[in-house]
PDB file of N, CA and C in Angstrom:
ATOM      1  N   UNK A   1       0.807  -1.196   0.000  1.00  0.00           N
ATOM      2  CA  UNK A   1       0.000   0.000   0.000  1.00  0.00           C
ATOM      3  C   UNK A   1       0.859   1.273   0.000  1.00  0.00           C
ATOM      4  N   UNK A   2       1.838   1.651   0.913  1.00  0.00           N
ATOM      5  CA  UNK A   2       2.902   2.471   0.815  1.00  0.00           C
ATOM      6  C   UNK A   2       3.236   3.039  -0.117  1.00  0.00           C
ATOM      7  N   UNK A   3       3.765   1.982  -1.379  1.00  0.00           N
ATOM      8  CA  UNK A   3       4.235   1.821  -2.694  1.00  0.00           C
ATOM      9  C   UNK A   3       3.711   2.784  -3.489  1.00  0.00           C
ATOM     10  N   UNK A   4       2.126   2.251  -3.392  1.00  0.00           N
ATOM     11  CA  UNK A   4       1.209   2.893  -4.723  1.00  0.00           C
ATOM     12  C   UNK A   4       0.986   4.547  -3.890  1.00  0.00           C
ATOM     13  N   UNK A   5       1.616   5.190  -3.049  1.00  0.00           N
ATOM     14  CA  UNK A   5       1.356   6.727  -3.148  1.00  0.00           C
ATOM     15  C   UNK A   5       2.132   7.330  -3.985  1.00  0.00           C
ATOM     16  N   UNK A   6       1.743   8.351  -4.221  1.00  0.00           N
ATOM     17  CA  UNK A   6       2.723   9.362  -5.266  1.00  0.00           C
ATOM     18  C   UNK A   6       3.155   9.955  -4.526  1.00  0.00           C
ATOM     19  N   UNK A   7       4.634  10.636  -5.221  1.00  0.00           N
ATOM     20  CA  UNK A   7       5.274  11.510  -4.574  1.00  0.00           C
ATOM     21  C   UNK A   7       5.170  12.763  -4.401  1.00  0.00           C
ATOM     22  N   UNK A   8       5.236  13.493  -3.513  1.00  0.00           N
ATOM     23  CA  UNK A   8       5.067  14.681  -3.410  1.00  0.00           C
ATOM     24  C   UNK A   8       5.697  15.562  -4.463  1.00  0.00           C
ATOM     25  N   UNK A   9       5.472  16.317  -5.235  1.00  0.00           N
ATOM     26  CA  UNK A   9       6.587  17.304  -6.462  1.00  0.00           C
ATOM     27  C   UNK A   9       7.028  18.054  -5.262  1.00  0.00           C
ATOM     28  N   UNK A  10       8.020  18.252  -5.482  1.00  0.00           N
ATOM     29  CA  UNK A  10       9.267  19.419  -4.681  1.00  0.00           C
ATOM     30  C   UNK A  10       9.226  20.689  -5.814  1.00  0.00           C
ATOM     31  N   UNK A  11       9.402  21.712  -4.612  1.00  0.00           N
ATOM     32  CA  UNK A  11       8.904  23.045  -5.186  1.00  0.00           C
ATOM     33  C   UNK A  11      10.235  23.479  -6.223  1.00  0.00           C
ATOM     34  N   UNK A  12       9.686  23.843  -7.714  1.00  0.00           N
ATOM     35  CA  UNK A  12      11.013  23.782  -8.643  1.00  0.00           C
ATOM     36  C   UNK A  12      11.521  25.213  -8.461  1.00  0.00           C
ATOM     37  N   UNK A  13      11.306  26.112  -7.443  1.00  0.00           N
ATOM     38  CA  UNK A  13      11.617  27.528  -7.544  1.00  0.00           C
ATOM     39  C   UNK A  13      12.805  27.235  -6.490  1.00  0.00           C
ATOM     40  N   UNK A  14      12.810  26.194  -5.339  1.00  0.00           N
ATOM     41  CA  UNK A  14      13.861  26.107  -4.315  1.00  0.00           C
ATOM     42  C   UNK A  14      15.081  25.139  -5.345  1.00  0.00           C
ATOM     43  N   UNK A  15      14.997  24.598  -6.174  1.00  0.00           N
ATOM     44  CA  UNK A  15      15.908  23.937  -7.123  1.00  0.00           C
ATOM     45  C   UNK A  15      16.416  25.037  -7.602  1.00  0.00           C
ATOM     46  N   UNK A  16      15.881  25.985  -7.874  1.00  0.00           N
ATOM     47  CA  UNK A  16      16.553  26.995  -8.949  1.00  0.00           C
ATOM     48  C   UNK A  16      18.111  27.303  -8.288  1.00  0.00           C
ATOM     49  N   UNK A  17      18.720  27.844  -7.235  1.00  0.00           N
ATOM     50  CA  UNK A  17      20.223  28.147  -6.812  1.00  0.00           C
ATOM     51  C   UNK A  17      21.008  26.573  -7.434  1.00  0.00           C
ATOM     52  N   UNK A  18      20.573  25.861  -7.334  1.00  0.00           N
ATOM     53  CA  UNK A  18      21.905  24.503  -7.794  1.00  0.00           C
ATOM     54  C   UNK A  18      21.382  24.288  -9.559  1.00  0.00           C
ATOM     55  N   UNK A  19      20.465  25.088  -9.877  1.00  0.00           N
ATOM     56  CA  UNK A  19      20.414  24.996 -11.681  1.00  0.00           C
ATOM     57  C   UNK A  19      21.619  25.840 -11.720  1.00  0.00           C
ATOM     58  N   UNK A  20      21.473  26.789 -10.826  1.00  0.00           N
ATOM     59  CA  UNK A  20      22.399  28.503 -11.341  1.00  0.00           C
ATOM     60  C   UNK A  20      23.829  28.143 -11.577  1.00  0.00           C
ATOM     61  N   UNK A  21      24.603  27.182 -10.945  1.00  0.00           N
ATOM     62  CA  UNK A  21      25.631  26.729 -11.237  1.00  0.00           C
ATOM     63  C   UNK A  21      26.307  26.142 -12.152  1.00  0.00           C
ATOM     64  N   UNK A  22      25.209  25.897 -13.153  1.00  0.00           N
ATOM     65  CA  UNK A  22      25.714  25.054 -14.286  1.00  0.00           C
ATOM     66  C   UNK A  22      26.223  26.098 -15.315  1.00  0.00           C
ATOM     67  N   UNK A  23      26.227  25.508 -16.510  1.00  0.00           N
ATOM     68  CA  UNK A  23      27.097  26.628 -17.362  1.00  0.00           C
ATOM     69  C   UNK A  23      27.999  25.817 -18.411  1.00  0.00           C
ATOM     70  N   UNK A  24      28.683  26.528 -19.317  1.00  0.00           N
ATOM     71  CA  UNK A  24      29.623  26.307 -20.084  1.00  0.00           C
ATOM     72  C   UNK A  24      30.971  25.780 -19.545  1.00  0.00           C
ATOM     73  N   UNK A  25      31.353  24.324 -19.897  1.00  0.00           N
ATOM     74  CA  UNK A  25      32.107  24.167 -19.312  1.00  0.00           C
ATOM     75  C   UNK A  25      33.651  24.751 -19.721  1.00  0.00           C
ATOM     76  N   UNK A  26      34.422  25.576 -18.866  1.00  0.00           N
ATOM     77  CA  UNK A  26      35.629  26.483 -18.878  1.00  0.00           C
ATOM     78  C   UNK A  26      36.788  26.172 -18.255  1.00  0.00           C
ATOM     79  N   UNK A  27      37.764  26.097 -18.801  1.00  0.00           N
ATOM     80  CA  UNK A  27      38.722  25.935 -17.964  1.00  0.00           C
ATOM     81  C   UNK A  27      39.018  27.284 -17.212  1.00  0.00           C
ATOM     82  N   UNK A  28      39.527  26.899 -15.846  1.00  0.00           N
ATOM     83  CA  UNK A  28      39.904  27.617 -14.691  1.00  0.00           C
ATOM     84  C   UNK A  28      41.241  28.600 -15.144  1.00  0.00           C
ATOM     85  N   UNK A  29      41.072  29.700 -14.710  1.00  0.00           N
ATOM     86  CA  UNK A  29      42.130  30.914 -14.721  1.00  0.00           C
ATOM     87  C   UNK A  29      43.433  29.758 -14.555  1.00  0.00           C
ATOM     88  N   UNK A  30      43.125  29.427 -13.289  1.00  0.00           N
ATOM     89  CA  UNK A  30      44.774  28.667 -12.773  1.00  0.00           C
ATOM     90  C   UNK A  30      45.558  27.603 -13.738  1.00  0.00           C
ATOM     91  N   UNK A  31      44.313  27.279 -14.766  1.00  0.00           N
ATOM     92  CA  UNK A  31      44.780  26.481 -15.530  1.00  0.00           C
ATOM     93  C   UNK A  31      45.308  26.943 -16.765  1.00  0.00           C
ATOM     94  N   UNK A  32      45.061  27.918 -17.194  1.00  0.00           N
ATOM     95  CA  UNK A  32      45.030  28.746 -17.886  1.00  0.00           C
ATOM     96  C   UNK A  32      46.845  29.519 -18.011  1.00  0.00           C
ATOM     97  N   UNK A  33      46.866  30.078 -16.428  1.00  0.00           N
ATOM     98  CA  UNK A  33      48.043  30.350 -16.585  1.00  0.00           C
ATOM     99  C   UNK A  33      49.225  29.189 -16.153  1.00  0.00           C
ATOM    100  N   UNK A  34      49.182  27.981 -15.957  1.00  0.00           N
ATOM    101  CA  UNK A  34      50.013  26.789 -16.163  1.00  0.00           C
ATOM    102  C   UNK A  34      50.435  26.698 -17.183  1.00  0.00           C
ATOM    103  N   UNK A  35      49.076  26.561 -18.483  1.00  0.00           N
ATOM    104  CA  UNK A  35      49.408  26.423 -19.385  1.00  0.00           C
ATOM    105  C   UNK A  35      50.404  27.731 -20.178  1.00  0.00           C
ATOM    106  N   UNK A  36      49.836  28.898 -19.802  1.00  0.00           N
ATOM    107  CA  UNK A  36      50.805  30.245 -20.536  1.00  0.00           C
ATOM    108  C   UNK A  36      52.044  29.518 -20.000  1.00  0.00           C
ATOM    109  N   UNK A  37      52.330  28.845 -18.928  1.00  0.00           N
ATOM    110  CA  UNK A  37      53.898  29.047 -17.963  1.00  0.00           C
ATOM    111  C   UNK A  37      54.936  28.034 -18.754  1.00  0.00           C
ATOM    112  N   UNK A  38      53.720  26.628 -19.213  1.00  0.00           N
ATOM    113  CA  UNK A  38      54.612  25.705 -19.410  1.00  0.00           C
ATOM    114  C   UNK A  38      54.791  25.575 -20.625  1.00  0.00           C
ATOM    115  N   UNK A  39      54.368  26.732 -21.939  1.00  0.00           N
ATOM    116  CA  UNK A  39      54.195  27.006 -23.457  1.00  0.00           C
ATOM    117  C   UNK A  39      56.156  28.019 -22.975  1.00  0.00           C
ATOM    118  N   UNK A  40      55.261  29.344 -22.041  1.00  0.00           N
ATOM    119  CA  UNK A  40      57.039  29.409 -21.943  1.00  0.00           C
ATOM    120  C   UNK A  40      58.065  28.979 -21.888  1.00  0.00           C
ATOM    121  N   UNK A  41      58.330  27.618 -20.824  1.00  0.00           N
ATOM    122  CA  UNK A  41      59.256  27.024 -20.709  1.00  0.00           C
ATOM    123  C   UNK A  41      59.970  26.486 -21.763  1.00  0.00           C
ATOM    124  N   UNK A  42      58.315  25.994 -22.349  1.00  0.00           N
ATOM    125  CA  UNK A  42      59.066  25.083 -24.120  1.00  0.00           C
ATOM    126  C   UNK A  42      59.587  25.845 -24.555  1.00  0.00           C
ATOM    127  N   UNK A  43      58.826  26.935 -25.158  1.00  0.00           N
ATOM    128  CA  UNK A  43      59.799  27.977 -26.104  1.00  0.00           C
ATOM    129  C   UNK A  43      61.229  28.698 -25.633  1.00  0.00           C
ATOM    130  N   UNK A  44      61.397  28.670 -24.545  1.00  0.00           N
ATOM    131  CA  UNK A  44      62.606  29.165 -23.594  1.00  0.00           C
ATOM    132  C   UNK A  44      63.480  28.008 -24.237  1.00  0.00           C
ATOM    133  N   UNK A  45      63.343  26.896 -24.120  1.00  0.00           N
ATOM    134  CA  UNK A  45      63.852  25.760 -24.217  1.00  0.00           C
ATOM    135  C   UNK A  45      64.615  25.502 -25.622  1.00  0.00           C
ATOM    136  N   UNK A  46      63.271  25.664 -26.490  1.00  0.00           N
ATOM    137  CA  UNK A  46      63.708  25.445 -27.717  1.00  0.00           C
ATOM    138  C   UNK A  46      64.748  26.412 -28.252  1.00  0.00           C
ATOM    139  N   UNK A  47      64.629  27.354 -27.769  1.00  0.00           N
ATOM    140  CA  UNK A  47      65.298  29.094 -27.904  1.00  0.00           C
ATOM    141  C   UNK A  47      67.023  28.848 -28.355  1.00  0.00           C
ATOM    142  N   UNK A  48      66.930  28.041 -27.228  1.00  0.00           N
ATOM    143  CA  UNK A  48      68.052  27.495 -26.310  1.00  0.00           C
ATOM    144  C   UNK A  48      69.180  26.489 -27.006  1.00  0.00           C
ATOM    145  N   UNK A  49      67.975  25.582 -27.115  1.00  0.00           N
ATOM    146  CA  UNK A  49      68.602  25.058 -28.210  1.00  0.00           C
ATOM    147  C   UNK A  49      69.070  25.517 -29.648  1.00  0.00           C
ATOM    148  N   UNK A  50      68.267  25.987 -30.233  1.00  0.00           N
ATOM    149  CA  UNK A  50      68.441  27.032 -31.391  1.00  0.00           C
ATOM    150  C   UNK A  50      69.855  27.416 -31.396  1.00  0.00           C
ATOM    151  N   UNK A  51      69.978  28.678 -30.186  1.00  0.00           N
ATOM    152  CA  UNK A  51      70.850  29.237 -30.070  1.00  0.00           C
ATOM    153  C   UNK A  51      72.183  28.408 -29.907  1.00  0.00           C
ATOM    154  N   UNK A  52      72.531  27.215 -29.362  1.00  0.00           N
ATOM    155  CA  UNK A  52      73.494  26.757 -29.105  1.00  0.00           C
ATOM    156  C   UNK A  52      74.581  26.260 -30.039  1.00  0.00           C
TER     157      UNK A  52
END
């Protein structure tokens, strides 16, 4: 008997703050500048070699 009740709907206006989070997925600033750091290194590198 339990079984066959329906569920209550949950109010979709209190869902709305954890919709708000979603989005385009982006990479992070921090990742961002790793990557600028470790494009430098290569090219520092290669430079380097070049030059030698």
């Amino acid at each position: 008997m339990e079984n066959n009740r329906q569920r209550q709907r949950r109010n979709p206006v209190a869902a709305a703050p954890i919709l708000r989070k979603g989005g385009a997925h982006l990479k992070s600033k921090t990742t961002e500048r790793a990557k600028s750091r470790s494009q430098l290194k290569r090219d520092a590198s290669e430079w380097r070699q070049w030059r030698d």
